[in-house]
C-alpha atoms as a PDB file:
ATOM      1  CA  UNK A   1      23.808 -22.850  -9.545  1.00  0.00           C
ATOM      2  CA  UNK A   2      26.844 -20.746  -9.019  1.00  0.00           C
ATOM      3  CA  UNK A   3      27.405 -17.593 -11.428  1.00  0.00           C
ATOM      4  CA  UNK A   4      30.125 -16.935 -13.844  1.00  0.00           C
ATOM      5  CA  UNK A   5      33.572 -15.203 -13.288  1.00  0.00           C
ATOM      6  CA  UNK A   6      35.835 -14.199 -15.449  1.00  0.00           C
ATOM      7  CA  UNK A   7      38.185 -16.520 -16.937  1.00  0.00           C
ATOM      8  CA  UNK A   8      40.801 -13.932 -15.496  1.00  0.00           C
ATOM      9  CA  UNK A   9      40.163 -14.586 -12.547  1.00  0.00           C
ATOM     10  CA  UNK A  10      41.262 -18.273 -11.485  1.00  0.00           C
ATOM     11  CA  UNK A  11      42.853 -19.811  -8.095  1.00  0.00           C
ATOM     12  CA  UNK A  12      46.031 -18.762  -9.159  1.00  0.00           C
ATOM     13  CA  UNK A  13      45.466 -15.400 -10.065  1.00  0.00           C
ATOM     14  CA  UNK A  14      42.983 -14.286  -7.388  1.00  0.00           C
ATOM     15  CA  UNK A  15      45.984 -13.274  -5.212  1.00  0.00           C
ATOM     16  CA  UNK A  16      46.339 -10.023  -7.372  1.00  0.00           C
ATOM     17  CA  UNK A  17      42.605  -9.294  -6.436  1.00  0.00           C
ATOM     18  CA  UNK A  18      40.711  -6.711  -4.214  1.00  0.00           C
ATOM     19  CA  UNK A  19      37.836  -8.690  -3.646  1.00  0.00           C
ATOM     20  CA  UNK A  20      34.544  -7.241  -2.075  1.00  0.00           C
ATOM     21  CA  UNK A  21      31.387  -8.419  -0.779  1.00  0.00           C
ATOM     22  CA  UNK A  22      28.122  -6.205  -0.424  1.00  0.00           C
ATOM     23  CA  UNK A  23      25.408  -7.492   2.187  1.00  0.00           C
ATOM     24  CA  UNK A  24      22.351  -5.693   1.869  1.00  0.00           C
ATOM     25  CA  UNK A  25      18.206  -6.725   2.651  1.00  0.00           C
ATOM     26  CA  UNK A  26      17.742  -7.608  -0.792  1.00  0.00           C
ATOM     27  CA  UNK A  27      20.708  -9.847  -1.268  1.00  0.00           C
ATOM     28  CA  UNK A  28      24.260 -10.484  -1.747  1.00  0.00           C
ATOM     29  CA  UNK A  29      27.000  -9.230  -4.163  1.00  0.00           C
ATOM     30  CA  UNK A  30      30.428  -9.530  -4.745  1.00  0.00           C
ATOM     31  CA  UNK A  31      32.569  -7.916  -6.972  1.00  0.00           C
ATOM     32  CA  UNK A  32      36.421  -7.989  -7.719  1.00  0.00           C
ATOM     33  CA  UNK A  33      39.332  -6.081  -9.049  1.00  0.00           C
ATOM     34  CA  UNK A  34      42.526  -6.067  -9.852  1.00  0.00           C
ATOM     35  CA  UNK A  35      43.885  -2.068  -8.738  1.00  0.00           C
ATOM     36  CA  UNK A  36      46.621  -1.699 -11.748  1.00  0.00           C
ATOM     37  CA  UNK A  37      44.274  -3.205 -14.475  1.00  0.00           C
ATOM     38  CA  UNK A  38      41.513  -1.157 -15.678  1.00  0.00           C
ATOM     39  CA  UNK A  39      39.430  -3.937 -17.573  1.00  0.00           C
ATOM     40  CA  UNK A  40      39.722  -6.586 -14.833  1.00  0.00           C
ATOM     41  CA  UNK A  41      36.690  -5.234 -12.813  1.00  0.00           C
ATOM     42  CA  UNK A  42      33.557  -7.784 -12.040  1.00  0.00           C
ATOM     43  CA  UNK A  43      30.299  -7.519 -10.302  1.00  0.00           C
ATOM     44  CA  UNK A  44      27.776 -10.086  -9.862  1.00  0.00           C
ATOM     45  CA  UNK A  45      24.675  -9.682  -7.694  1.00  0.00           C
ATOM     46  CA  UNK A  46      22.794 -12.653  -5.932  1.00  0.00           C
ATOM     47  CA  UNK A  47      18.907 -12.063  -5.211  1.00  0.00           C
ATOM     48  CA  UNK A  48      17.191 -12.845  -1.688  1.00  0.00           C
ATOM     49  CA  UNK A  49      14.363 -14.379  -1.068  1.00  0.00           C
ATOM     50  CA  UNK A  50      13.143 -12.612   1.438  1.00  0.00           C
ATOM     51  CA  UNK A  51      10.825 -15.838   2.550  1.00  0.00           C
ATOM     52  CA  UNK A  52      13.657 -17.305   4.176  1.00  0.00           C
ATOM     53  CA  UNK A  53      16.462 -17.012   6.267  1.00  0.00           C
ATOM     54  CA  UNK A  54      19.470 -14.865   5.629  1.00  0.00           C
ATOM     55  CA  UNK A  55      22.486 -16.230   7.767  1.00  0.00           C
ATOM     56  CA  UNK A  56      21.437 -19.864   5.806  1.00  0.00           C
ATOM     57  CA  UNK A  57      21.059 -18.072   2.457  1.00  0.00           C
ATOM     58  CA  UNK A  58      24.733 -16.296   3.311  1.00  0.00           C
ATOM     59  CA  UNK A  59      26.013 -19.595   3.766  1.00  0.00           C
ATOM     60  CA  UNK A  60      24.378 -21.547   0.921  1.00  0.00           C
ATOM     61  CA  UNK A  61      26.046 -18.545  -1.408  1.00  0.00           C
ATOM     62  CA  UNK A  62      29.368 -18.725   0.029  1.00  0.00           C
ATOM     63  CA  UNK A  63      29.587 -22.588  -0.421  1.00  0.00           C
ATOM     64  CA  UNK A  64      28.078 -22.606  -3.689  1.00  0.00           C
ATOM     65  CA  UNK A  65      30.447 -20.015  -5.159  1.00  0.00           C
ATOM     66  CA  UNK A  66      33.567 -21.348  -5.020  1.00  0.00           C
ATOM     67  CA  UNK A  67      35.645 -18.498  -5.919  1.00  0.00           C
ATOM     68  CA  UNK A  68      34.477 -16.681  -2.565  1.00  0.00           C
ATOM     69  CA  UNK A  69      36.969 -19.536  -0.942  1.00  0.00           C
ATOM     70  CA  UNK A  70      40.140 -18.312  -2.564  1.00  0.00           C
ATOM     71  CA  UNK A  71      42.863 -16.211  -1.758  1.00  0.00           C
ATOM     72  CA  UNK A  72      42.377 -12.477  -2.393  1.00  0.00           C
ATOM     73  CA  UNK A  73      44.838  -9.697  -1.857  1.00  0.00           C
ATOM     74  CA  UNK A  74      42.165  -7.678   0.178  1.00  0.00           C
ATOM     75  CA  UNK A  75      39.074  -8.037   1.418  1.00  0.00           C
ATOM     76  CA  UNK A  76      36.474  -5.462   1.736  1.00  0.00           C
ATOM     77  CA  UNK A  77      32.933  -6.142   3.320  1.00  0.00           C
ATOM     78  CA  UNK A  78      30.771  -3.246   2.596  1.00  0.00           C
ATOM     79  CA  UNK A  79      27.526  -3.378   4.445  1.00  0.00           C
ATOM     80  CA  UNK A  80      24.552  -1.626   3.321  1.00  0.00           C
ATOM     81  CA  UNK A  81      22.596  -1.145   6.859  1.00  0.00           C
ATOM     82  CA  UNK A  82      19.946   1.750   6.811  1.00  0.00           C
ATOM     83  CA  UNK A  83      19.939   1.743  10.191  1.00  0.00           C
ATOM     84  CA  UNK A  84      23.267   3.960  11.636  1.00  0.00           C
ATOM     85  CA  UNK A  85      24.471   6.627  13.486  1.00  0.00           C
ATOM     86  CA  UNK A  86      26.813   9.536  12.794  1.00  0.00           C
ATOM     87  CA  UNK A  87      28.453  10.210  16.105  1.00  0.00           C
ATOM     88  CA  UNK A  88      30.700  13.374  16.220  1.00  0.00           C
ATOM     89  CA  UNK A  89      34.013  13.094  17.338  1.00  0.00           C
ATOM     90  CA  UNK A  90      32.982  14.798  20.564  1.00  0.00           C
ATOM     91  CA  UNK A  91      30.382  12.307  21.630  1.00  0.00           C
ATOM     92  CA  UNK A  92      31.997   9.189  20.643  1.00  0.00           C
ATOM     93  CA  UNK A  93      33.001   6.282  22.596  1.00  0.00           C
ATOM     94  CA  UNK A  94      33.746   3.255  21.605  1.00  0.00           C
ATOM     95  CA  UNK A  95      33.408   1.398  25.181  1.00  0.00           C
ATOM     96  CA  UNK A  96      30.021   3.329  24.565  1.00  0.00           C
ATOM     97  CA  UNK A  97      28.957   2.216  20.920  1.00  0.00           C
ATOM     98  CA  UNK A  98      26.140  -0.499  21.797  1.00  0.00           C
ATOM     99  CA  UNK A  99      24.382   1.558  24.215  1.00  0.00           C
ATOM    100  CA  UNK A 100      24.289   4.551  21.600  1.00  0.00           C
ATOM    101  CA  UNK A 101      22.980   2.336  19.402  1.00  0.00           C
ATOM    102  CA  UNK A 102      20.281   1.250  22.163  1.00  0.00           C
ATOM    103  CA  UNK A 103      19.476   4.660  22.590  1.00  0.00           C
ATOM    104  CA  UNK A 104      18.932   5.286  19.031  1.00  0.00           C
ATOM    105  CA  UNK A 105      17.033   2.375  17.854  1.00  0.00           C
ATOM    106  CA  UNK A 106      14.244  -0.110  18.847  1.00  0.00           C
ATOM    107  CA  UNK A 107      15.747  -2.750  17.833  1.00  0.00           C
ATOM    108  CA  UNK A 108      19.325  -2.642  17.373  1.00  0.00           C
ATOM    109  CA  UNK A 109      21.330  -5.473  15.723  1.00  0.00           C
ATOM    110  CA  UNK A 110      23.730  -7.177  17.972  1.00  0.00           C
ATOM    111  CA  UNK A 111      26.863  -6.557  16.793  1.00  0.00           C
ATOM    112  CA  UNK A 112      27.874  -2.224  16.558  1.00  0.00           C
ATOM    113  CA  UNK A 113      30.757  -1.563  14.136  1.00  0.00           C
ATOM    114  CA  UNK A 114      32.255   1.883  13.726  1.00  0.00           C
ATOM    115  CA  UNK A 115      33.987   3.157  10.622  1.00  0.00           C
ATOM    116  CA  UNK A 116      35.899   6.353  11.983  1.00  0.00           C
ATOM    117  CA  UNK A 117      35.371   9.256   9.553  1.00  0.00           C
ATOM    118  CA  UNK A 118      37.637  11.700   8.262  1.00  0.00           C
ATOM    119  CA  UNK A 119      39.734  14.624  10.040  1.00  0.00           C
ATOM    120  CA  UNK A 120      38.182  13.443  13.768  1.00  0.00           C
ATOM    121  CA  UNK A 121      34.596  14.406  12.258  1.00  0.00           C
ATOM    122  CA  UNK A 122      33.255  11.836  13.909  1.00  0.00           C
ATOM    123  CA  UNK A 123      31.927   7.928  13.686  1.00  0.00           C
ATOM    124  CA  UNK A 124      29.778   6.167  11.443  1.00  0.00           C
ATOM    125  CA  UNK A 125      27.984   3.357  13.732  1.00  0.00           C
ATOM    126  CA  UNK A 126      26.023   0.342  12.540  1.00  0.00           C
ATOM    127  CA  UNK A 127      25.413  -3.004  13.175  1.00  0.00           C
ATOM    128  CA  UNK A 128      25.243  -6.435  12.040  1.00  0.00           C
ATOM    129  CA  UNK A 129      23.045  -9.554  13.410  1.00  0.00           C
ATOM    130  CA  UNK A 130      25.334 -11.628  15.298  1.00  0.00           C
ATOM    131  CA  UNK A 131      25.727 -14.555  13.428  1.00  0.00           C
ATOM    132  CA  UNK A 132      25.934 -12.691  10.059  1.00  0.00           C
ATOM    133  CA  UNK A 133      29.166 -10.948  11.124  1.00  0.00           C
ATOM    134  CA  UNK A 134      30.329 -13.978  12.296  1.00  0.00           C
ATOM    135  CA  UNK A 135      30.157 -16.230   9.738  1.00  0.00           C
ATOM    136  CA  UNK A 136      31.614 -13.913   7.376  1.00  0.00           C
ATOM    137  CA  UNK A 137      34.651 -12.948   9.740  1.00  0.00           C
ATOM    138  CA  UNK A 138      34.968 -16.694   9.692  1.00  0.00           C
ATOM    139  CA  UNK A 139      34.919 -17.320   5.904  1.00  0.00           C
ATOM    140  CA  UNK A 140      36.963 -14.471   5.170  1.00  0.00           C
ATOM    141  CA  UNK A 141      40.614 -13.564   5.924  1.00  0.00           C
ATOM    142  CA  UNK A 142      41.056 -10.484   7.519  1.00  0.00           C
ATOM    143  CA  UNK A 143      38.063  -8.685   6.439  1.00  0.00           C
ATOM    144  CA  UNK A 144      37.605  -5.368   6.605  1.00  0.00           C
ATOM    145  CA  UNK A 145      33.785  -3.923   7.236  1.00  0.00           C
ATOM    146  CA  UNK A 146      32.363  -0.890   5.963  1.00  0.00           C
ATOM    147  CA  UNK A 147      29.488   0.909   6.114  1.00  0.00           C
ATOM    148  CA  UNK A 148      27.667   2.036   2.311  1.00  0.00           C
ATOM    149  CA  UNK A 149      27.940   5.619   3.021  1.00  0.00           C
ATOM    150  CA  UNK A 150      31.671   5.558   4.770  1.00  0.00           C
ATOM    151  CA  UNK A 151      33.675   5.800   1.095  1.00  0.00           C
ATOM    152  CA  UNK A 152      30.745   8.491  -0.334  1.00  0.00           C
ATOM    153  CA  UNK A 153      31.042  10.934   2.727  1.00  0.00           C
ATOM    154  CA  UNK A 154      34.893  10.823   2.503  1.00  0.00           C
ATOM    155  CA  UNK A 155      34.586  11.423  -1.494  1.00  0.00           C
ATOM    156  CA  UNK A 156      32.164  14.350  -1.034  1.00  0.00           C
ATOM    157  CA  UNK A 157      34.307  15.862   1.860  1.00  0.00           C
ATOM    158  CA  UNK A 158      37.335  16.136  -0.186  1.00  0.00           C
ATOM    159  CA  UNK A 159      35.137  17.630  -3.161  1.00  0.00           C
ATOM    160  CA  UNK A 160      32.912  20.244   0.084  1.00  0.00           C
ATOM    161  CA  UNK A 161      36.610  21.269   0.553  1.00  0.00           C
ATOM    162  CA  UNK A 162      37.274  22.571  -2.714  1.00  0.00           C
ATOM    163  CA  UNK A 163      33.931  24.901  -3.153  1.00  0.00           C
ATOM    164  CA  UNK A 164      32.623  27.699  -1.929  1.00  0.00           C
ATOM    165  CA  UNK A 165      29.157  26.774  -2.392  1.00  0.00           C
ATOM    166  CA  UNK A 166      27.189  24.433   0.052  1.00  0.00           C
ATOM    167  CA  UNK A 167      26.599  20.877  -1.179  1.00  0.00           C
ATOM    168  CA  UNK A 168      24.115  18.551  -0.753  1.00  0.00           C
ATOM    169  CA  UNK A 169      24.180  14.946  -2.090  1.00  0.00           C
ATOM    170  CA  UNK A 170      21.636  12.260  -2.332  1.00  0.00           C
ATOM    171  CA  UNK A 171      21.780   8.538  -3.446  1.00  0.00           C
ATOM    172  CA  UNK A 172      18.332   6.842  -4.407  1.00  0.00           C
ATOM    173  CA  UNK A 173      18.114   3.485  -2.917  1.00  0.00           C
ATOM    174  CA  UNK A 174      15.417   0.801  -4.048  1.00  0.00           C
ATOM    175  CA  UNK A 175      13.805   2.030  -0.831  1.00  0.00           C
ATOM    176  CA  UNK A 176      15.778   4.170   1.167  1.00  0.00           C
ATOM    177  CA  UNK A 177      17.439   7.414   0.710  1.00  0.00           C
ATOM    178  CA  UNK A 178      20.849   9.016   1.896  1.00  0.00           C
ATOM    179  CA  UNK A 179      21.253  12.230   2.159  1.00  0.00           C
ATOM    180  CA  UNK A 180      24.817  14.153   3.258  1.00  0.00           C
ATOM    181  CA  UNK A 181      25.338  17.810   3.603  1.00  0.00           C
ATOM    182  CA  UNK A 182      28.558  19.524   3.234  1.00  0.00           C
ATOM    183  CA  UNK A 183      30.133  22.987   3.934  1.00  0.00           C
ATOM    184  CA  UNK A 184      33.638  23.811   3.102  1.00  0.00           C
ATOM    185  CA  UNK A 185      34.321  20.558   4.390  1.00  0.00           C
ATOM    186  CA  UNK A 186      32.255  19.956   7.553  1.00  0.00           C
ATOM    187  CA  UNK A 187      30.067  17.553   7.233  1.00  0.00           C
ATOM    188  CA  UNK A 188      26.341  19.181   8.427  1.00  0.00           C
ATOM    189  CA  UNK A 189      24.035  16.365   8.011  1.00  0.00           C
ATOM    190  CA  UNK A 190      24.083  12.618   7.224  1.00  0.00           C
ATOM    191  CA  UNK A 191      20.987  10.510   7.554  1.00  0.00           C
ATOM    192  CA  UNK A 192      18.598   7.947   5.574  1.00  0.00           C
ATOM    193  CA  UNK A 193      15.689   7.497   4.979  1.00  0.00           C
ATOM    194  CA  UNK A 194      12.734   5.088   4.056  1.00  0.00           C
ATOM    195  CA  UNK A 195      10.318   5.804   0.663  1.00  0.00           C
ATOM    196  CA  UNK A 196       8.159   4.769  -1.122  1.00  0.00           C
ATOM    197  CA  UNK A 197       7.076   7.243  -3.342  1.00  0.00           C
ATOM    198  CA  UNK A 198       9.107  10.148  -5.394  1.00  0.00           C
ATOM    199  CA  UNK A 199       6.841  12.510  -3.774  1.00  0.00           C
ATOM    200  CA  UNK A 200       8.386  10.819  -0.495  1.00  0.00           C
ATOM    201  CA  UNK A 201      12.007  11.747  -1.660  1.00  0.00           C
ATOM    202  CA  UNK A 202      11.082  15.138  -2.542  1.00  0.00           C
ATOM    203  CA  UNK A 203       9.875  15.365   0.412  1.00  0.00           C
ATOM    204  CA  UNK A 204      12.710  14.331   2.369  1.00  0.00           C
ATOM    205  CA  UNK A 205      15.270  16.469   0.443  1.00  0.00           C
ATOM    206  CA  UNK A 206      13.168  19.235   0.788  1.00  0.00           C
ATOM    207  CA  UNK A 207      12.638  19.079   4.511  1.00  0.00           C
ATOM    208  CA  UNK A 208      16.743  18.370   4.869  1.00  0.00           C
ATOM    209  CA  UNK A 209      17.410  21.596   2.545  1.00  0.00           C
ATOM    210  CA  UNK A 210      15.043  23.501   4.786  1.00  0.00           C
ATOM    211  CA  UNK A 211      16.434  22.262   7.650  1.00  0.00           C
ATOM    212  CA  UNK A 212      20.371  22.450   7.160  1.00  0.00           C
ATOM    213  CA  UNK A 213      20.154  26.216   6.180  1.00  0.00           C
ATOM    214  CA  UNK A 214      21.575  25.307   2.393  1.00  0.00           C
ATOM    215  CA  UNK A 215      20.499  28.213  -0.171  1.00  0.00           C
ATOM    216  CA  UNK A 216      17.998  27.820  -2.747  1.00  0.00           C
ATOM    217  CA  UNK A 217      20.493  30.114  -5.165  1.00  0.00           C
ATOM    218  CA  UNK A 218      23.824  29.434  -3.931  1.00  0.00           C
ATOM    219  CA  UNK A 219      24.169  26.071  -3.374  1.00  0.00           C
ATOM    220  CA  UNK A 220      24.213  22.506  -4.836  1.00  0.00           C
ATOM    221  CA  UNK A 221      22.346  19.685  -4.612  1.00  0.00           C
ATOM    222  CA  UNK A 222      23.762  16.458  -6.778  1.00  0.00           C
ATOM    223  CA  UNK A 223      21.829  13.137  -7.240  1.00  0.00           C
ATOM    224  CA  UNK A 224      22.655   9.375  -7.777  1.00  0.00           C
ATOM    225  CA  UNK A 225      20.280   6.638  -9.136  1.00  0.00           C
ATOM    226  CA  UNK A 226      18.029   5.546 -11.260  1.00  0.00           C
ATOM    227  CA  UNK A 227      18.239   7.110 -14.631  1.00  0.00           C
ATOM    228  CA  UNK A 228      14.425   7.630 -15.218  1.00  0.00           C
ATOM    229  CA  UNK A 229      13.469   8.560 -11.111  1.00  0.00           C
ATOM    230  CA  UNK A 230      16.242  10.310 -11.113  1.00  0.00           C
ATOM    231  CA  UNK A 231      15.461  12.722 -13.844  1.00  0.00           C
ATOM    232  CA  UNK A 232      11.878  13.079 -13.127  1.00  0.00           C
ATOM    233  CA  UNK A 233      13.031  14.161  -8.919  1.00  0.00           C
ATOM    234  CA  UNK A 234      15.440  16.607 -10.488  1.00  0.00           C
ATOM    235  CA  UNK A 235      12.647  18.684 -12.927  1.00  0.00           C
ATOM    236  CA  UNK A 236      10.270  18.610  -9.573  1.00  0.00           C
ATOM    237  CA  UNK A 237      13.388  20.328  -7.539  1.00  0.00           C
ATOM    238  CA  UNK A 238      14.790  23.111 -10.078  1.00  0.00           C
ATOM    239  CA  UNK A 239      11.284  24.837  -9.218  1.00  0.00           C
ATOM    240  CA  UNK A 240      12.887  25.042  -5.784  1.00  0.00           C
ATOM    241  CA  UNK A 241      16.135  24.780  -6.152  1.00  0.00           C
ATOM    242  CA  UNK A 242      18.835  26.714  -8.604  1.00  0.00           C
ATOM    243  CA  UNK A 243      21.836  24.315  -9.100  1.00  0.00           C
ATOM    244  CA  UNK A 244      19.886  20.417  -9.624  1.00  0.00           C
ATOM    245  CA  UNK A 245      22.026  18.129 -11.412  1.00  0.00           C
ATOM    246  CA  UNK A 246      23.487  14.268 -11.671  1.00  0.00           C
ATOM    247  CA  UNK A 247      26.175  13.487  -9.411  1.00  0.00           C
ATOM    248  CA  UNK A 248      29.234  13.179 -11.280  1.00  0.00           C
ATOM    249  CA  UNK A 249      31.217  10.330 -11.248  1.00  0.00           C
ATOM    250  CA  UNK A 250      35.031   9.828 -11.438  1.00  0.00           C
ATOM    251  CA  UNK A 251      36.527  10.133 -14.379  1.00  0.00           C
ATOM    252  CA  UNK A 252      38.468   6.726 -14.272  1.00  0.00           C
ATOM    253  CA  UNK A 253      34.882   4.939 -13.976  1.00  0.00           C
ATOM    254  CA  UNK A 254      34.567   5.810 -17.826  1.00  0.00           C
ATOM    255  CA  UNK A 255      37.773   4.137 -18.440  1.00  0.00           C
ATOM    256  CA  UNK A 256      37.620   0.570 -16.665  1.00  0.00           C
ATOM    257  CA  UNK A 257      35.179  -2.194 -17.378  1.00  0.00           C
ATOM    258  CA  UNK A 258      31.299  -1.017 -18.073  1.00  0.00           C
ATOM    259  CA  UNK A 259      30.216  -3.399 -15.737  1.00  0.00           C
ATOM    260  CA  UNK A 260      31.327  -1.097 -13.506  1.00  0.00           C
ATOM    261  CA  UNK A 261      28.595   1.351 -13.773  1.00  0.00           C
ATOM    262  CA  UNK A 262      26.256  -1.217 -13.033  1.00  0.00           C
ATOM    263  CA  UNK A 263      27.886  -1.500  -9.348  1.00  0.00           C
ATOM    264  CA  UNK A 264      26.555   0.742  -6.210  1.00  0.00           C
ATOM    265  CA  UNK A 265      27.722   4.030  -5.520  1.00  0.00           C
ATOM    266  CA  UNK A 266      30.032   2.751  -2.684  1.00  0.00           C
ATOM    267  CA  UNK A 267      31.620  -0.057  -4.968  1.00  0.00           C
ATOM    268  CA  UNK A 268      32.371   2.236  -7.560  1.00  0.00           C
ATOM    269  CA  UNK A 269      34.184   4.658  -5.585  1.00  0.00           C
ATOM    270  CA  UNK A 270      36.030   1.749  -3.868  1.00  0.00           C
ATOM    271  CA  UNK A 271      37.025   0.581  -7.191  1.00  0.00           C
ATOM    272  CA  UNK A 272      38.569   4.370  -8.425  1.00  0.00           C
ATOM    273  CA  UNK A 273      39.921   5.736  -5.168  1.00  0.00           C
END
């Protein structure tokens, strides 16, 4: 049974939309926008059971929703893939990207995609099961892929740049964590994680803290998730660390459709950039 849209959004009107999909392991979401209206912002998510296939359950969606067929003014595909590589600028290749990705993982998915960060920092690198990117370059026009944590790093650079002060943020995942490090700018550390536990992802943003050099006085640490694991991680880490707080959001998210704060981190600053 396919969802509901807005009655805004129509074949005739879906022209004046940014439209953009979210793959992740636990399903499928799309979401839509249209960049001089403020209430026009959507967001509907599509579980996935995980006892079958996912190209076939890509497809059944696709067909089913028959909005996902139209014509959109852009097309974002933003891919949620724990697996990835930040390659400085200095090591990358792109004749090189599959065997880095080789090197790095077990089990590598067949297809590497880069998302080139910002100032010649460097690379994001993922990947994407073969058939998966196909069928969606082939049911989309012109879409452009993107890795979960591309839009975040370049939101937190820009905000590194502005502060004296180290910075540290983390998004809590259903079962993953990311974790970036800033410093005036430079991106020091970008990695995820898996967890099951909050003691896991105090552990793991311990261990990073520790590890990157960022003071326990001086410097920030910012968090993004779920309201209730979220404020239970950030009493456990004022014992350790000074400045704890929620990750603030952009001001225009307060402004546009609440259905907006229901979106990922990565949607919602693709929506407000």
């Amino acid at each position: 049974m396919a969802v509901s849209i807005p009655d805004t959004l129509t074949i005739n009107s879906s022209e004046r939309y940014i439209l953009s999909i979210r793959i992740s392991p636990d399903g499928f979401s799309f979401s839509g926008t249209i960049p001089d209206k403020r209430n026009s912002f959507f967001y509907r998510h599509i579980a996935f059971d995980r006892s079958g296939d996912y190209t076939t359950f890509l497809k059944e969606t696709f067909f089913e929703e028959e909005c996902l067929a139209w014509t959109y003014k852009k097309i974002n595909i933003y891919c949620f893939a724990p697996d990835y590589l930040y390659v400085p600028e200095s090591y990358y290749n792109d004749e090189k990207k599959d065997k880095l990705m080789r090197y790095a993982f077990l089990n590598p998915a067949e297809i590497s995609i880069s998302n080139p960060l910002f100032s010649g920092q460097g690379h994001i690198l993922f990947g994407l099961e073969k058939e998966v990117y196909e069928f969606l370059s082939r049911s989309f026009v012109n879409p452009e892929f993107i890795h979960h944590m591309a839009l975040p790093c370049y939101t937190w650079k820009q905000q590194s740049e502005l502060s004296f002060s180290g910075q540290m943020h983390v998004i809590l995942n259903k079962k993953t964590i990311d974790i970036a490090c800033f410093k005036r700018g430079e991106l020091k550390f970008l990695n995820s994680f898996e967890y099951s536990t909050p003691d896991d992802a105090l552990y793991f943003i311990s261990y990073t803290w520790k590890q990157t050099d960022m003071d326990q006085l001086k410097d920030r640490l910012f968090i993004f998730g779920d309201l209730e694991q979220k404020k239970a991680l950030i009493t456990n880490l004022k014992n350790y660390i000074h400045y704890v707080s929620e990750m603030e959001l952009p001001t225009d998210v307060y402004l546009r459709n609440p259905e907006l704060m229901q979106a990922p981190f990565d949607i919602i600053l693709s929506v407000c950039e």
